[in-house]
PDB file of N, CA and C in Angstrom:
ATOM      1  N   UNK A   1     173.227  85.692  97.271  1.00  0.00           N
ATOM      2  CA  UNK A   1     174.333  85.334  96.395  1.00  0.00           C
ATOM      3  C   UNK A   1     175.327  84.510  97.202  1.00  0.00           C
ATOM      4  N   UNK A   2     175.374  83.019  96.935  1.00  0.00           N
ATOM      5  CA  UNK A   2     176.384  82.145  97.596  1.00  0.00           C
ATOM      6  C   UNK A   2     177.681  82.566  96.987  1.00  0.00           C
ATOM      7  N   UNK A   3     178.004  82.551  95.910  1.00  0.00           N
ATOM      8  CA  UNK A   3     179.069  82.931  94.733  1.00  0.00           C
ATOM      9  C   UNK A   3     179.516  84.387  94.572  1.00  0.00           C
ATOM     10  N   UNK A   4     180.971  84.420  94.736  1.00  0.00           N
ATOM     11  CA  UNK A   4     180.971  85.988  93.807  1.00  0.00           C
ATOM     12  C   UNK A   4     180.503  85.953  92.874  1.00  0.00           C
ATOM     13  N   UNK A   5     180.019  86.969  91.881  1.00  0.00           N
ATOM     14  CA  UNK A   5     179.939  87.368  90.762  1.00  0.00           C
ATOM     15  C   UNK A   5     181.678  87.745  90.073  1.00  0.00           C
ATOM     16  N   UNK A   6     181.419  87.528  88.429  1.00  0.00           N
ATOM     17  CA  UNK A   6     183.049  87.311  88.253  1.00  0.00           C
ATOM     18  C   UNK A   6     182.750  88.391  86.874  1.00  0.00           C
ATOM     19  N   UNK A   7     183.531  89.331  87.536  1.00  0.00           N
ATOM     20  CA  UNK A   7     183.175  90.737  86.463  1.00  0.00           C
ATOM     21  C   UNK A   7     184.583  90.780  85.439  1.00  0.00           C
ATOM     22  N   UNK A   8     185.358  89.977  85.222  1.00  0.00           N
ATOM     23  CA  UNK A   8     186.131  89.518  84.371  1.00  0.00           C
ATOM     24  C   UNK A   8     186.951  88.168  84.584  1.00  0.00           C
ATOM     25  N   UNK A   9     187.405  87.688  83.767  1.00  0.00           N
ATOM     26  CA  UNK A   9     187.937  86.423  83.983  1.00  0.00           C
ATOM     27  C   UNK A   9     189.421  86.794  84.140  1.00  0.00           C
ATOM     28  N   UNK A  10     190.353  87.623  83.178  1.00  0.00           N
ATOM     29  CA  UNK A  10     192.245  87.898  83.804  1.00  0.00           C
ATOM     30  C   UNK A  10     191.712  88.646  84.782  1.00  0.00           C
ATOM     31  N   UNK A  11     193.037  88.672  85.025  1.00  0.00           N
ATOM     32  CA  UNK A  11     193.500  89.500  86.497  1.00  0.00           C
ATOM     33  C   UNK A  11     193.597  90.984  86.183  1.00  0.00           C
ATOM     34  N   UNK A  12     193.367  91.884  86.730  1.00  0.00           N
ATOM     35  CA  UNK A  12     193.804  93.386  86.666  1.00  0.00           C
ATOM     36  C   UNK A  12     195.386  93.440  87.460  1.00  0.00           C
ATOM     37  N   UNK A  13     196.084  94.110  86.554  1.00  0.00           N
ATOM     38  CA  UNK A  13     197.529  94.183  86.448  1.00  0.00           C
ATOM     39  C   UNK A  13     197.482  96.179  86.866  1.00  0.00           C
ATOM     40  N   UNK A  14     197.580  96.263  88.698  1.00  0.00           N
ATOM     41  CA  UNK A  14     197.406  98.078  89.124  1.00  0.00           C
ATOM     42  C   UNK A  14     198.595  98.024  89.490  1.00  0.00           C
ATOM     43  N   UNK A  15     199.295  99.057  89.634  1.00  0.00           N
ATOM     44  CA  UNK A  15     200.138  99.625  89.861  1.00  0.00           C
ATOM     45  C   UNK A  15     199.906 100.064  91.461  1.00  0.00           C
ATOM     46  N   UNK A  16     200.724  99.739  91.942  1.00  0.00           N
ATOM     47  CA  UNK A  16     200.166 100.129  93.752  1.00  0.00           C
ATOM     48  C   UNK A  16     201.426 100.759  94.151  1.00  0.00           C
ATOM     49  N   UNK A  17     201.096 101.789  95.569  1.00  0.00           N
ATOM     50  CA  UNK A  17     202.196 102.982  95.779  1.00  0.00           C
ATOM     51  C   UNK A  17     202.141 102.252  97.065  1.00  0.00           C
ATOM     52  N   UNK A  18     203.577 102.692  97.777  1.00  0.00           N
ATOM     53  CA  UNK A  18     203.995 101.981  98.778  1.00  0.00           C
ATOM     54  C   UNK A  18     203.487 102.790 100.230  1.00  0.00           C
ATOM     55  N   UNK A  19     202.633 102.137 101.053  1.00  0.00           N
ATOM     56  CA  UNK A  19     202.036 102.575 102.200  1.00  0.00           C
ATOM     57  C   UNK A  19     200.954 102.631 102.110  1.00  0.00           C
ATOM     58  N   UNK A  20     199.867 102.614 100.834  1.00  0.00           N
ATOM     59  CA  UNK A  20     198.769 102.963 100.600  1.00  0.00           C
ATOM     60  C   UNK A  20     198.159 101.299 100.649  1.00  0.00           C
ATOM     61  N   UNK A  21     196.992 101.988 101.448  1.00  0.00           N
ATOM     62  CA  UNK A  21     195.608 100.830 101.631  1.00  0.00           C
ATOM     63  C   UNK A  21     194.757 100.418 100.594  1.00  0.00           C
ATOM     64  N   UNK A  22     194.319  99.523 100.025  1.00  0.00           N
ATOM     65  CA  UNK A  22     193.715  99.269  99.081  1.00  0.00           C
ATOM     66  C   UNK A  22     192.820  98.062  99.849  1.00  0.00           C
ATOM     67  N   UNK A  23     191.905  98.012  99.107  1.00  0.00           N
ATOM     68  CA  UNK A  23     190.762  97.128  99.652  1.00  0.00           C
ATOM     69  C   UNK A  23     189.845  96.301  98.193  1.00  0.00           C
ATOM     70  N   UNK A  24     190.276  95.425  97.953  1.00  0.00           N
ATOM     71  CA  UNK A  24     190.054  94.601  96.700  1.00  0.00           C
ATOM     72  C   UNK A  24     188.416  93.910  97.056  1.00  0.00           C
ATOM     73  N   UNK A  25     187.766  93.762  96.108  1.00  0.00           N
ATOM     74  CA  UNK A  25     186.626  93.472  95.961  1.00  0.00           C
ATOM     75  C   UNK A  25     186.400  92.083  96.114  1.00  0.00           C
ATOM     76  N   UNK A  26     185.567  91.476  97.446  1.00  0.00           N
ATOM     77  CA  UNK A  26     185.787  90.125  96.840  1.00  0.00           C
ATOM     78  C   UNK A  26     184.226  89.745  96.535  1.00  0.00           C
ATOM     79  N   UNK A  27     183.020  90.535  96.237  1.00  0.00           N
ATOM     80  CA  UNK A  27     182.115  90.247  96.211  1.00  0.00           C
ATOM     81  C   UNK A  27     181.741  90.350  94.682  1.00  0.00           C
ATOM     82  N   UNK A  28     182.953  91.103  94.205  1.00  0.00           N
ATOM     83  CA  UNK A  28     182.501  90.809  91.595  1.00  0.00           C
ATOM     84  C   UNK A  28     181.188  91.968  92.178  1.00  0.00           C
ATOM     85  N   UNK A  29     180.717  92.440  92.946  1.00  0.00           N
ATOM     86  CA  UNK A  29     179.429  93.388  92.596  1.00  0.00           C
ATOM     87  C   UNK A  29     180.196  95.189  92.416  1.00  0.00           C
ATOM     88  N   UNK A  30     181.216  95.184  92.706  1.00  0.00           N
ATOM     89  CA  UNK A  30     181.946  96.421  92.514  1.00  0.00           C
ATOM     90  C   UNK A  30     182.023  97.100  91.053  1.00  0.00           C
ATOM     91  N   UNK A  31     181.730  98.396  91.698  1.00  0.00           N
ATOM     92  CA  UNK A  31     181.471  99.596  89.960  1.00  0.00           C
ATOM     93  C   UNK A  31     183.297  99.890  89.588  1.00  0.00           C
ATOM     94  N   UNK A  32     183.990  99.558  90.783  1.00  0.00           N
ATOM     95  CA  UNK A  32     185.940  99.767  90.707  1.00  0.00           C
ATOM     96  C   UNK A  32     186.643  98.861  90.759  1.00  0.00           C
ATOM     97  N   UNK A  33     186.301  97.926  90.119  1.00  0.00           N
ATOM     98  CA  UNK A  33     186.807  96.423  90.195  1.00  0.00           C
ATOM     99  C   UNK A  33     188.365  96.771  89.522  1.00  0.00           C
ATOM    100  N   UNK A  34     189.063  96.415  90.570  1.00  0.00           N
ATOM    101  CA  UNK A  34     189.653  95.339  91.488  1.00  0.00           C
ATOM    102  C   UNK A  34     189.011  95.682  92.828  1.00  0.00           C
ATOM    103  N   UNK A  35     188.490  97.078  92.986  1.00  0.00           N
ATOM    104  CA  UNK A  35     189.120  97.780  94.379  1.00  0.00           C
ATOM    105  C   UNK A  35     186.795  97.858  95.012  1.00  0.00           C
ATOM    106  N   UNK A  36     187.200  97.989  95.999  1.00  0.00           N
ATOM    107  CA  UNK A  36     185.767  98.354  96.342  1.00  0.00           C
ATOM    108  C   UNK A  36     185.145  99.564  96.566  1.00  0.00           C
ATOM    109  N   UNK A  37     183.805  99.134  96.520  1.00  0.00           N
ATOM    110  CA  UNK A  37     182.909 100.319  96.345  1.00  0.00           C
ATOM    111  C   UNK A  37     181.490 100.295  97.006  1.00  0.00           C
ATOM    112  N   UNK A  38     181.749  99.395  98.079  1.00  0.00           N
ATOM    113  CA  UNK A  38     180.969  98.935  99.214  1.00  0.00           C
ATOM    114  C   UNK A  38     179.703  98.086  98.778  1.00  0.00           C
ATOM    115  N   UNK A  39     179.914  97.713  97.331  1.00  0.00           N
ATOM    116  CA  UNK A  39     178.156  97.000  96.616  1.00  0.00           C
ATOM    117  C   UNK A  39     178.307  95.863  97.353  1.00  0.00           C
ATOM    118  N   UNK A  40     179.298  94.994  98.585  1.00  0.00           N
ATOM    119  CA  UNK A  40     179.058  94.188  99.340  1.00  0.00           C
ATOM    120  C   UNK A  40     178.103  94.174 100.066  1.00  0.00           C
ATOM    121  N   UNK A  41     177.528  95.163 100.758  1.00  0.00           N
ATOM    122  CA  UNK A  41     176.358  95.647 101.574  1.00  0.00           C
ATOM    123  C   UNK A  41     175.373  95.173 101.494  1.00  0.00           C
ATOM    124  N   UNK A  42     175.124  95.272  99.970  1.00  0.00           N
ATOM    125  CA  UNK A  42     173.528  94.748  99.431  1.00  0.00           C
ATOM    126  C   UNK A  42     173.041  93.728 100.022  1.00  0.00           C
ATOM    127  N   UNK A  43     174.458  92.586  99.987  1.00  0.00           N
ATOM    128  CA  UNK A  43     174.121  91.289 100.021  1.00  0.00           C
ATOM    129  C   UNK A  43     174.787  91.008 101.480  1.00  0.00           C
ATOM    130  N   UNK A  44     175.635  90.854 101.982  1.00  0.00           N
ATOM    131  CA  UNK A  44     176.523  91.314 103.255  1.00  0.00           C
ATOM    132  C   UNK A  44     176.726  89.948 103.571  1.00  0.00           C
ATOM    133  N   UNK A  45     176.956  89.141 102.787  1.00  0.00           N
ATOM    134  CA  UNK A  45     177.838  87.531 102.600  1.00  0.00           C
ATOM    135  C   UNK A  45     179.382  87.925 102.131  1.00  0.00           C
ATOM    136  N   UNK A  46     179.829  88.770 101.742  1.00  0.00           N
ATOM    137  CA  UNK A  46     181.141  89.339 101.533  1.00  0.00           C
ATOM    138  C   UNK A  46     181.811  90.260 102.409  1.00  0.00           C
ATOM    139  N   UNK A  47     183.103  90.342 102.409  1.00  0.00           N
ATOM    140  CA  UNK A  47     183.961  91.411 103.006  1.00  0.00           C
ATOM    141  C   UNK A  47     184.800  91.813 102.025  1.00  0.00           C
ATOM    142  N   UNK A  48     185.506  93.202 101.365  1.00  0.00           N
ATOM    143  CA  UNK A  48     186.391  93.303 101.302  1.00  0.00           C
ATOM    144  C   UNK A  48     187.795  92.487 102.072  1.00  0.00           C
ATOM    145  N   UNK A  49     188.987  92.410 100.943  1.00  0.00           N
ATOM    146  CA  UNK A  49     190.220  92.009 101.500  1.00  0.00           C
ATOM    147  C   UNK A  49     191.208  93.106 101.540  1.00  0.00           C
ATOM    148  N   UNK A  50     191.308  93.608 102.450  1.00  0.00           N
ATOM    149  CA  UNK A  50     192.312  95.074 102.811  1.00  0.00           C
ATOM    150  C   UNK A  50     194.365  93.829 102.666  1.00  0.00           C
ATOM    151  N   UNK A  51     194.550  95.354 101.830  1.00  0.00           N
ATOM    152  CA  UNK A  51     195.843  95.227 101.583  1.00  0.00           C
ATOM    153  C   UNK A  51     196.518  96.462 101.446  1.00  0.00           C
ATOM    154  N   UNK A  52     198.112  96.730 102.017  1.00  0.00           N
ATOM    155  CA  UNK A  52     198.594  97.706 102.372  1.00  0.00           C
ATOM    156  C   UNK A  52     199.903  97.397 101.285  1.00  0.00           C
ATOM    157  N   UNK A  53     200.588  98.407 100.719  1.00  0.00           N
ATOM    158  CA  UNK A  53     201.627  98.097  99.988  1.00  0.00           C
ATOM    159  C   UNK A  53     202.790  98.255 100.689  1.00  0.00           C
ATOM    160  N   UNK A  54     203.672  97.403 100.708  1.00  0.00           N
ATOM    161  CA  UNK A  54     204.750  97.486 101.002  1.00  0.00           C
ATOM    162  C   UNK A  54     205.809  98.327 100.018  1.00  0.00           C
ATOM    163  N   UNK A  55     205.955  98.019  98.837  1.00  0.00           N
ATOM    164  CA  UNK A  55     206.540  98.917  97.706  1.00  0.00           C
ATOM    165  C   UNK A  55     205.744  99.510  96.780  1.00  0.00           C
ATOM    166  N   UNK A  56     206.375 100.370  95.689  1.00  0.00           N
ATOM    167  CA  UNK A  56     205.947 100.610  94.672  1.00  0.00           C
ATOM    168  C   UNK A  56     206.234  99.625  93.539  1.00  0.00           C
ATOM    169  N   UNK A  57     205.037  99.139  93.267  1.00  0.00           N
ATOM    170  CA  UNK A  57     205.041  97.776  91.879  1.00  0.00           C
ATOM    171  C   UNK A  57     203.705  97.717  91.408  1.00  0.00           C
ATOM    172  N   UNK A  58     204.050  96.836  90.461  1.00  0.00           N
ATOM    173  CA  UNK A  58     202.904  95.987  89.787  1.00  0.00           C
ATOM    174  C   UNK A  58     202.550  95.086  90.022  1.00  0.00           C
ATOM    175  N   UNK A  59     200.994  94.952  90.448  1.00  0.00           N
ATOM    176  CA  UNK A  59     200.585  93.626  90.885  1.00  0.00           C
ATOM    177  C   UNK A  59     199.383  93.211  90.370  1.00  0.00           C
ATOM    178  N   UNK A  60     199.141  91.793  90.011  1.00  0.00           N
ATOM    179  CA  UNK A  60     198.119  91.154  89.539  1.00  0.00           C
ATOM    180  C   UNK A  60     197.123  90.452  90.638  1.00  0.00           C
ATOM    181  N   UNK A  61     195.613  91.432  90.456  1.00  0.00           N
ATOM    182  CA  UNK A  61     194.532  91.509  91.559  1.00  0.00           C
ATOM    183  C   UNK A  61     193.800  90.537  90.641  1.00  0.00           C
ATOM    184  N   UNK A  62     193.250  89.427  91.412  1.00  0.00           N
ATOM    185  CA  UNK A  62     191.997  88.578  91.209  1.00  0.00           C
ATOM    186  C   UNK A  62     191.107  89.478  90.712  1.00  0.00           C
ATOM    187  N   UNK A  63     190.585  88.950  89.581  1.00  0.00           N
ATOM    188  CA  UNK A  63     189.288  89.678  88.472  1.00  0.00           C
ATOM    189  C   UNK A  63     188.527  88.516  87.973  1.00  0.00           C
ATOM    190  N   UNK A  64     188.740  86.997  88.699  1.00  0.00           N
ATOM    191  CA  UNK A  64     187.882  86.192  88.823  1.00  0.00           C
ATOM    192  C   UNK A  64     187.267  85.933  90.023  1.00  0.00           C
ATOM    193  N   UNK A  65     187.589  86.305  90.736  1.00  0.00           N
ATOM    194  CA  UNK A  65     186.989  86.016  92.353  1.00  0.00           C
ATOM    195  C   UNK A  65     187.584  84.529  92.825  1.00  0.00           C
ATOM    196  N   UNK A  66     188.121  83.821  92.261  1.00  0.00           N
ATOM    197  CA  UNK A  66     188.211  82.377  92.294  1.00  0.00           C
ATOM    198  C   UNK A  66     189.460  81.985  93.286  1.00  0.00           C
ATOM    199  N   UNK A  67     190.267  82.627  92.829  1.00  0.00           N
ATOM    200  CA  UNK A  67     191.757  82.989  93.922  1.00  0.00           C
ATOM    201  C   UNK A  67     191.595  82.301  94.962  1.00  0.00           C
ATOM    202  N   UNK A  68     192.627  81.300  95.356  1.00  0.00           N
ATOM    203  CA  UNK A  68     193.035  80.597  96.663  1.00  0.00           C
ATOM    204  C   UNK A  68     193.883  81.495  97.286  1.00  0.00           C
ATOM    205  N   UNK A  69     194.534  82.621  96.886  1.00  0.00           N
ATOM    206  CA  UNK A  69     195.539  83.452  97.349  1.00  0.00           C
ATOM    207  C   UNK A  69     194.936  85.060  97.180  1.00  0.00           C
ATOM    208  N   UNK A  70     193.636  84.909  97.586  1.00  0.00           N
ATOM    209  CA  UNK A  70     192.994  86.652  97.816  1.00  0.00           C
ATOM    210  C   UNK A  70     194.019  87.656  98.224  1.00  0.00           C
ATOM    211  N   UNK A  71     194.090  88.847  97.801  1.00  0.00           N
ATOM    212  CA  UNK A  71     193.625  89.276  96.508  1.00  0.00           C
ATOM    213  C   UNK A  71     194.323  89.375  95.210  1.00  0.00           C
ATOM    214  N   UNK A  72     195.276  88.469  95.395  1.00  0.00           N
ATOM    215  CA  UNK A  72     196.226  88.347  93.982  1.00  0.00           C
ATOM    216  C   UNK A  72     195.609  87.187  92.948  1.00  0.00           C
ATOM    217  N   UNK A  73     195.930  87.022  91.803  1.00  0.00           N
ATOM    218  CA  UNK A  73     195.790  86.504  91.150  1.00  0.00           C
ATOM    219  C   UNK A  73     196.658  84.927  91.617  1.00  0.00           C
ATOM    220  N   UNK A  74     195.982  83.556  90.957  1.00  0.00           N
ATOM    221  CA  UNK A  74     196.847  82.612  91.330  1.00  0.00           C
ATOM    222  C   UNK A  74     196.914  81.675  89.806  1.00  0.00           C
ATOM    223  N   UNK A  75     196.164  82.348  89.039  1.00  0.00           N
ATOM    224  CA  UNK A  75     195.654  81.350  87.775  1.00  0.00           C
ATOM    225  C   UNK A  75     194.481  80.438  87.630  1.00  0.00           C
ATOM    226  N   UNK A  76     193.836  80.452  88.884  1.00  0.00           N
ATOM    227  CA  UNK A  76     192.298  80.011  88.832  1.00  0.00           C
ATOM    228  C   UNK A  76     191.151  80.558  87.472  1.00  0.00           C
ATOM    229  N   UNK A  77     191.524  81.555  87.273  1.00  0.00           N
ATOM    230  CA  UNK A  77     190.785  82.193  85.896  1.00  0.00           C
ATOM    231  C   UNK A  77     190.905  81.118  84.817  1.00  0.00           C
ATOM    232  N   UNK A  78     192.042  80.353  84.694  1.00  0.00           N
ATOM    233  CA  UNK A  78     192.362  79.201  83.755  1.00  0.00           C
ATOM    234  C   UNK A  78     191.244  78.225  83.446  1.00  0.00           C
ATOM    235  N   UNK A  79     190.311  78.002  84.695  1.00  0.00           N
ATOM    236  CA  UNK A  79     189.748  76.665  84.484  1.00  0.00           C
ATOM    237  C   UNK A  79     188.054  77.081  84.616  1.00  0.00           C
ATOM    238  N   UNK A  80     187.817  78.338  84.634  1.00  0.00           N
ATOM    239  CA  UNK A  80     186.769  78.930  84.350  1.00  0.00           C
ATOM    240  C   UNK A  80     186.156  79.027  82.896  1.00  0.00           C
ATOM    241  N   UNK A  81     185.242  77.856  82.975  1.00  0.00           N
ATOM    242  CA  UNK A  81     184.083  78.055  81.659  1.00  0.00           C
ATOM    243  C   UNK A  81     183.663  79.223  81.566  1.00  0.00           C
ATOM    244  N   UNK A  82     183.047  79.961  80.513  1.00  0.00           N
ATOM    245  CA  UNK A  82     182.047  81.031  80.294  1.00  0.00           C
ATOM    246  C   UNK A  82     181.186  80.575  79.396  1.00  0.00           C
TER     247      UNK A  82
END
C-alpha cells in the first residue's frame, strides 16, 4: 500500500484531555480511527503520529489521511473525489 487508505473523508472532531498521549492513525487501516490500533504493521510503510495534549479541547483529527498538517485536519478532505 503506497497510499493511506481514507476511512472517511471529514475530520473527527475528539475531545482530548490535557497531558494525555494520543497516537493518530496515519495508515486509514485502523479499527479506532482517528487513533491507532497498530493495523500499520501489516504493511509497515506507515507510522503512527504521536501527539500529547497540551489542554483540554476540541480538536479536528485528519479522517482523510491527506493532511499537510498531520494529525489535524487542514481541509484537504475538500478536494477528494469519491
Amino acid at each position: 500500500m503506497n497510499n493511506p487508505k481514507i476511512p472517511q473523508k471529514n475530520p473527527y472532531t475528539i475531545k482530548v484531555e490535557k497531558e494525555k498521549t494520543y497516537f493518530w492513525c496515519s495508515c486509514g487501516l485502523s479499527n479506532k480511527q482517528p487513533f491507532c490500533d497498530s493495523s500499520h504493521k501489516k504493511d509497515g510503510k506507515f507510522e503512527p503520529i504521536k501527539f500529547v495534549a497540551d489542554i483540554n479541547e476540541e480538536l479536528d483529527f485528519c479522517g482523510c489521511k491527506q493532511s499537510k498538517r498531520p494529525p489535524f485536519c487542514d481541509g484537504s478532505h475538500s478536494w477528494i473525489k469519491f
